[in-house]
Protein backbone atom coordinates (compact mmCIF):
# COMPACT_ATOMS: atom_id res chain seq x y z
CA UNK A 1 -18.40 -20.88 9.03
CA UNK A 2 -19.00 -18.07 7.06
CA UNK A 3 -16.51 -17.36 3.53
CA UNK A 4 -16.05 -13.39 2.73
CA UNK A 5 -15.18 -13.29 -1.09
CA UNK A 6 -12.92 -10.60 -1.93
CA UNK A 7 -12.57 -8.97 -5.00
CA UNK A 8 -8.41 -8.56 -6.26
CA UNK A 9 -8.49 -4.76 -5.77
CA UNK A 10 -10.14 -5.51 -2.05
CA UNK A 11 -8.01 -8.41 -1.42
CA UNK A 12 -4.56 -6.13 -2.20
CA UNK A 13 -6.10 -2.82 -0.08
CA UNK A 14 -6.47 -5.60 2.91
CA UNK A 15 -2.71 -7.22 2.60
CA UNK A 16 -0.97 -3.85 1.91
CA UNK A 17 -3.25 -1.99 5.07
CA UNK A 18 -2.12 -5.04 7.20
CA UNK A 19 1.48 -4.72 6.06
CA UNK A 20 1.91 -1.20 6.86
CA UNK A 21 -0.05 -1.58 10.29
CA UNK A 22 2.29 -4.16 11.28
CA UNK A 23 5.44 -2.40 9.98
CA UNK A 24 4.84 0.70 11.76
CA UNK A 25 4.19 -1.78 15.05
CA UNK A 26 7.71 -3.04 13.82
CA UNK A 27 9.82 -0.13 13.11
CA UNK A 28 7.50 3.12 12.63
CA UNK A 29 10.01 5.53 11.01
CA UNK A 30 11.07 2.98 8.08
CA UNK A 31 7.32 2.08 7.46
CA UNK A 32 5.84 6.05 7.37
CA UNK A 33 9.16 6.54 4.75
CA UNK A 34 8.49 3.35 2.79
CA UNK A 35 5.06 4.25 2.19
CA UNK A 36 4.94 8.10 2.27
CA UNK A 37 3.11 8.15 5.60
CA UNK A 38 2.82 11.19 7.86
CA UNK A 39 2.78 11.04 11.29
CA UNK A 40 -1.73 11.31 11.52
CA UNK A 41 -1.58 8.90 9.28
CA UNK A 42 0.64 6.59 10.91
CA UNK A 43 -1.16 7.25 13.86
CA UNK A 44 -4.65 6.24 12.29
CA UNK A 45 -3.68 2.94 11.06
CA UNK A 46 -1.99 1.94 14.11
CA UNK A 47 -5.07 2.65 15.94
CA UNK A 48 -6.99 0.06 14.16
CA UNK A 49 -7.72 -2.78 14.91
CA UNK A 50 -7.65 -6.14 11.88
CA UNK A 51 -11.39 -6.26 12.21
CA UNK A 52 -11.66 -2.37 11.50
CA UNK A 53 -9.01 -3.17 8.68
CA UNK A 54 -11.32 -5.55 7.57
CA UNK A 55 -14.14 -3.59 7.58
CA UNK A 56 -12.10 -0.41 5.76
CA UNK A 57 -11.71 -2.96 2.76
CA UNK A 58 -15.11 -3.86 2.51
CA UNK A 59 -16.71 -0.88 2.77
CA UNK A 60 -14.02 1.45 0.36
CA UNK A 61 -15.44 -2.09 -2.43
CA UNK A 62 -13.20 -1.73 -5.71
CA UNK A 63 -11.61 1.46 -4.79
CA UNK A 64 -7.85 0.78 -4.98
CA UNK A 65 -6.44 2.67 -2.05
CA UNK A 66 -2.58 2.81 -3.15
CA UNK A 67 -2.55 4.19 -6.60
CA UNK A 68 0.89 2.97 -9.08
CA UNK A 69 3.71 4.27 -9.55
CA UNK A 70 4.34 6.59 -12.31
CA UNK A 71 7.40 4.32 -13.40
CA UNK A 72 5.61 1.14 -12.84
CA UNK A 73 6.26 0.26 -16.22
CA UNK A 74 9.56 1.06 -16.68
CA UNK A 75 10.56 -0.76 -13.45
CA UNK A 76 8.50 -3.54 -14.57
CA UNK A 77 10.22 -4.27 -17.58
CA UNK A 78 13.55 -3.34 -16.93
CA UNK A 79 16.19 -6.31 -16.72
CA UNK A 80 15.17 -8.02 -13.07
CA UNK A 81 19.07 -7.02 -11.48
CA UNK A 82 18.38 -3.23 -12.04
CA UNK A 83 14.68 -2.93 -10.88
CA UNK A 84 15.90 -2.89 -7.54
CA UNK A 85 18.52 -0.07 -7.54
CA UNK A 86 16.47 2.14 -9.87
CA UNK A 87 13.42 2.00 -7.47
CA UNK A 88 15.63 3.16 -4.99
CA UNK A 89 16.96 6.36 -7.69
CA UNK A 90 13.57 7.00 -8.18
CA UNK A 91 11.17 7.42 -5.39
CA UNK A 92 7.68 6.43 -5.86
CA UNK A 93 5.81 9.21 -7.37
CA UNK A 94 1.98 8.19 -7.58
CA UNK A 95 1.09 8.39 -11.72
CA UNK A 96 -0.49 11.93 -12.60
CA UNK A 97 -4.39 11.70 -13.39
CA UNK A 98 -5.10 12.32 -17.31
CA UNK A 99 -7.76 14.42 -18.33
């Protein structure tokens, strides 16, 4: 049996393609919102298969394909009980590239 190493950038690009391919199998309309999906998009990923998935991962290497949040940090170290609700005030925003 053959063992694919992943790297940890690879390894999260796999779980959070398979998560959104299954959600939109699951309940499209909540998955597309949840991760700022349009419909092509949706449409793409549902198309392939977990081998293509697979293959996506390994071929895209240490590319991360779902950049942070610009308030990552702030919902990271605010107290556990409000991370939550203030995730939910403020929508993901991906972080602005610096020059």
């Amino acid at each position: 049996m053959s063992h694919v190493t992943l790297s940890d950038v690879e390894w999260i690009n796999l779980n959070v393609l398979a998560v959104i391919r299954a959600g939109l199998q699951h309940d499209r309309a909540s998955t597309c919102c949840k991760f700022a999906l349009d419909a092509a998009q949706a449409d793409y990923l549902t198309s392939l298969s977990l081998d293509e998935l697979w293959s996506l991962v390994f071929h895209v290497g240490d590319t991360t394909l779902f950049p942070p949040r610009e308030d990552l940090v702030t919902l990271l170290s605010a107290p556990r009980p409000l991370a939550g609700p203030m995730a939910l005030v403020h929508p993901p925003a991906p972080m602005e590239s610096r020059r």
